[in-house]
Protein backbone atom coordinates (compact mmCIF):
# COMPACT_ATOMS: atom_id res chain seq x y z
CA UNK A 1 39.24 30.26 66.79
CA UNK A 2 40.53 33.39 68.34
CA UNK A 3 44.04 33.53 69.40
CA UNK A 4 45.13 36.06 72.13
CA UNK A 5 48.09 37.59 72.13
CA UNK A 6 50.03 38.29 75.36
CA UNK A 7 51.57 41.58 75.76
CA UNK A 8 54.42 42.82 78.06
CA UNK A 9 54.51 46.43 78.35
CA UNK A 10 57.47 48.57 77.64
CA UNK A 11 56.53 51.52 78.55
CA UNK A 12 52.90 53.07 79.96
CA UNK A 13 52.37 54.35 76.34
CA UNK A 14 53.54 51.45 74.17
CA UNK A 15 52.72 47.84 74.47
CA UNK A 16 54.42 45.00 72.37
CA UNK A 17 53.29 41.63 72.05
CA UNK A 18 55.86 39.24 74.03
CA UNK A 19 56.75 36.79 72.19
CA UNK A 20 58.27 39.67 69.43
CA UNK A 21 60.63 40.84 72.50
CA UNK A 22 63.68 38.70 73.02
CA UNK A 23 66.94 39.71 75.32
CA UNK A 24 68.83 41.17 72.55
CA UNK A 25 65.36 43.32 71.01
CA UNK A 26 64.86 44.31 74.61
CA UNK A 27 68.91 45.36 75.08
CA UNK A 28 68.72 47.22 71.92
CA UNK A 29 65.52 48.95 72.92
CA UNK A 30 66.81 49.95 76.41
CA UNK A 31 70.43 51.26 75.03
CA UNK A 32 68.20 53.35 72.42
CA UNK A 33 65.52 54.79 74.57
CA UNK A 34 68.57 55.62 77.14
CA UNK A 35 70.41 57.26 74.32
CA UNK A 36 67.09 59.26 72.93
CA UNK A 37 66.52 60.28 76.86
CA UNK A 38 69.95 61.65 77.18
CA UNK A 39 69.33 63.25 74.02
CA UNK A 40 66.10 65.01 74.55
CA UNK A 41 67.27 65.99 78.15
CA UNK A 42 69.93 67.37 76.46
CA UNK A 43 68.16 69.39 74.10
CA UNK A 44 65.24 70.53 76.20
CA UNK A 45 68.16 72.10 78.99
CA UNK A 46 70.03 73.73 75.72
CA UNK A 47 66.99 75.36 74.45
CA UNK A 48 65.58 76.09 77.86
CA UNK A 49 68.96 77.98 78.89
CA UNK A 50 68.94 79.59 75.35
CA UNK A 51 65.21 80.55 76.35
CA UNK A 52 65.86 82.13 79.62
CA UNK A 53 69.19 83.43 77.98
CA UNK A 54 67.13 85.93 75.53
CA UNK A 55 64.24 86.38 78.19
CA UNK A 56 66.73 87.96 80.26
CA UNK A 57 68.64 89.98 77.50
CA UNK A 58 64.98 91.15 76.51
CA UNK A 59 63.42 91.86 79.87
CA UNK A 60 67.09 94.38 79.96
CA UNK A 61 66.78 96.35 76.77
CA UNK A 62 62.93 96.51 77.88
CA UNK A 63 64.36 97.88 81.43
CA UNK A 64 66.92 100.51 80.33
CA UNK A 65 64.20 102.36 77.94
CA UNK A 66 61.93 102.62 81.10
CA UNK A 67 65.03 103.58 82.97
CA UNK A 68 65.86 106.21 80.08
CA UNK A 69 62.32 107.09 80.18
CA UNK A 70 62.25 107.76 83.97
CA UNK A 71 59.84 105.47 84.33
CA UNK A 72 59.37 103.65 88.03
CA UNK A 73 59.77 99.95 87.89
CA UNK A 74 58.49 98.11 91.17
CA UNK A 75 59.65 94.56 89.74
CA UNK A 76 60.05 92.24 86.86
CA UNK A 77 59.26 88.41 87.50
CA UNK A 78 59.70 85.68 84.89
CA UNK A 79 57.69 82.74 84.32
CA UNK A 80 57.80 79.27 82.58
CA UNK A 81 54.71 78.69 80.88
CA UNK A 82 56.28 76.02 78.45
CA UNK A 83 59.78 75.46 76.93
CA UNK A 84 59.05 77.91 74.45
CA UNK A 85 56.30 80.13 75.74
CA UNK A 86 57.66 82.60 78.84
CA UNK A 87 55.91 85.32 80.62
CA UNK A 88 57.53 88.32 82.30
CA UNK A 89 55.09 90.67 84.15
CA UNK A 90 57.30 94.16 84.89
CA UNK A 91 55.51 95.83 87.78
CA UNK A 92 55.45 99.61 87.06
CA UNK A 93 54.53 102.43 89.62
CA UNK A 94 51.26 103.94 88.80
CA UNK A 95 52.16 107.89 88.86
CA UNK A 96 51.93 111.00 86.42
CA UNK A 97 54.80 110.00 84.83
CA UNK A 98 53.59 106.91 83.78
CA UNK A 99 50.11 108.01 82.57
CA UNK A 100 51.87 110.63 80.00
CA UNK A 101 54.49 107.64 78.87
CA UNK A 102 52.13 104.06 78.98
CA UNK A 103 51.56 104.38 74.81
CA UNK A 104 54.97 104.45 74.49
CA UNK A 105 55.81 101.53 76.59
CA UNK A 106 53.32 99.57 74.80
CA UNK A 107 54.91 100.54 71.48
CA UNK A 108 58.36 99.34 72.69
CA UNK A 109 56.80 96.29 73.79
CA UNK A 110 55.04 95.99 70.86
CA UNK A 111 58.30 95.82 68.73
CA UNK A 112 59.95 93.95 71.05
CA UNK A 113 58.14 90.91 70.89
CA UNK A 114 57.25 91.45 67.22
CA UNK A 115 61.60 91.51 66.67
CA UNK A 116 61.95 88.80 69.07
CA UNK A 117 59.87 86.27 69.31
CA UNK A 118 59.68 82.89 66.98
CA UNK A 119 58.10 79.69 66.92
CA UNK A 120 61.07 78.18 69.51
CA UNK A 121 60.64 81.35 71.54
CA UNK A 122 58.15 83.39 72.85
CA UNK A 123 58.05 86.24 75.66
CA UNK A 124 55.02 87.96 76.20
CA UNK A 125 55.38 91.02 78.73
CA UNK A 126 52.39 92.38 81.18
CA UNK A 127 52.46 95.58 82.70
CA UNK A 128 50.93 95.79 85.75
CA UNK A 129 50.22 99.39 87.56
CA UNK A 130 50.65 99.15 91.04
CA UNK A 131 51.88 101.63 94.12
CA UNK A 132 54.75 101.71 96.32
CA UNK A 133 53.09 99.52 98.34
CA UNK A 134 52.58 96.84 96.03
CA UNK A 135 53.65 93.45 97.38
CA UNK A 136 55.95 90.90 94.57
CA UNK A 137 54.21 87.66 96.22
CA UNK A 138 51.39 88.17 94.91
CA UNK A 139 52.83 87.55 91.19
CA UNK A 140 55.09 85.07 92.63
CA UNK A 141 51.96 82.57 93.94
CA UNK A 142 50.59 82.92 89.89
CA UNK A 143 53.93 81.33 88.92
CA UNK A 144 56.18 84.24 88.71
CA UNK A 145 58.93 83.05 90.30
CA UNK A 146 62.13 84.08 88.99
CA UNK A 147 63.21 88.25 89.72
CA UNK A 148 65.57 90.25 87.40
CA UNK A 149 68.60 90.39 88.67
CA UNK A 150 69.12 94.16 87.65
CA UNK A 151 66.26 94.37 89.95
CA UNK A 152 66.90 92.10 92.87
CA UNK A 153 70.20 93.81 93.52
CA UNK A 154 68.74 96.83 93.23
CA UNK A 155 69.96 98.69 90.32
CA UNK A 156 67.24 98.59 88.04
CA UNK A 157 65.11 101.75 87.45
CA UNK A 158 63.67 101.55 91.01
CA UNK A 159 64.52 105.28 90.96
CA UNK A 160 61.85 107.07 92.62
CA UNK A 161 61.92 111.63 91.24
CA UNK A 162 64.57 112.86 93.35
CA UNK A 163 66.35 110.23 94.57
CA UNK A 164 70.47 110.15 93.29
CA UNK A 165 72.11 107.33 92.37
């Protein structure tokens, strides 16, 4: 004879057999899976802040060497591929200057992300060549949301040749 056993279900993953939850299994289960939510929100917002913490720091030193380098940035937009993985596309102006320097920015970046990143954090730059008239929405609708601030109050190394500061 086959006996079936009824289940109550805990949570959409996990399903335990009733009659093994009483009041007191089921008050001990909900006071621990509170307590292990806290604790993973917790954790993710620490590591995500530390994450967008040394994305930012990064994206900088990156930032000043083109600005040292007289190198035209158009933008830099950040974006949140996972908890761990981030992407930062830095929009550069497509001029002389840039043709006689690009090696060199990929060698920075190159070292950059071979100093930097780990297995809890990642940044992986793009360098996109555009013009003046390039447009930041168009990064921003592929999930690049989030500007550098050295950029968005205009500070950065948005220099064009002859301009003073």
């Amino acid at each position: 004879m086959q006996t079936a056993i009824k289940s109550q279900q805990i949570r959409t993953d996990w399903v335990t057999p009733a009659s093994l939850v009483s009041k007191r299994d089921k008050a001990i289960f909900d006071l621990g899976k509170q307590k292990g939510k806290e604790e993973v929100d917790s954790d993710f917002q620490e590591r995500l802040g530390k994450n967008f913490e040394l994305s930012y720091i990064h994206t900088t030193e990156f930032l000043k060497f083109l600005s040292e380098n007289n190198v035209c940035v158009l933008d830099a937009r950040l974006k949140l591929e996972h908890l761990s993985d981030l992407k930062v596309a830095v929009i550069l102006k497509e001029d002389e200057e840039l043709k006689d320097k690009i090696s060199l920015v990929y060698d920075f970046l190159y070292d950059l992300e071979a100093k930097h990143n780990t297995e809890d954090y990642n940044v992986d730059f793009t360098i996109i060549k555009a013009d003046e008239n390039f447009q930041s929405g168009l990064v921003e609708k592929d999930g690049y949301i989030f500007t550098h601030q050295l950029l968005k109050n205009g500070t950065g190394s948005r220099k064009e040749k002859g301009s003073r500061s």
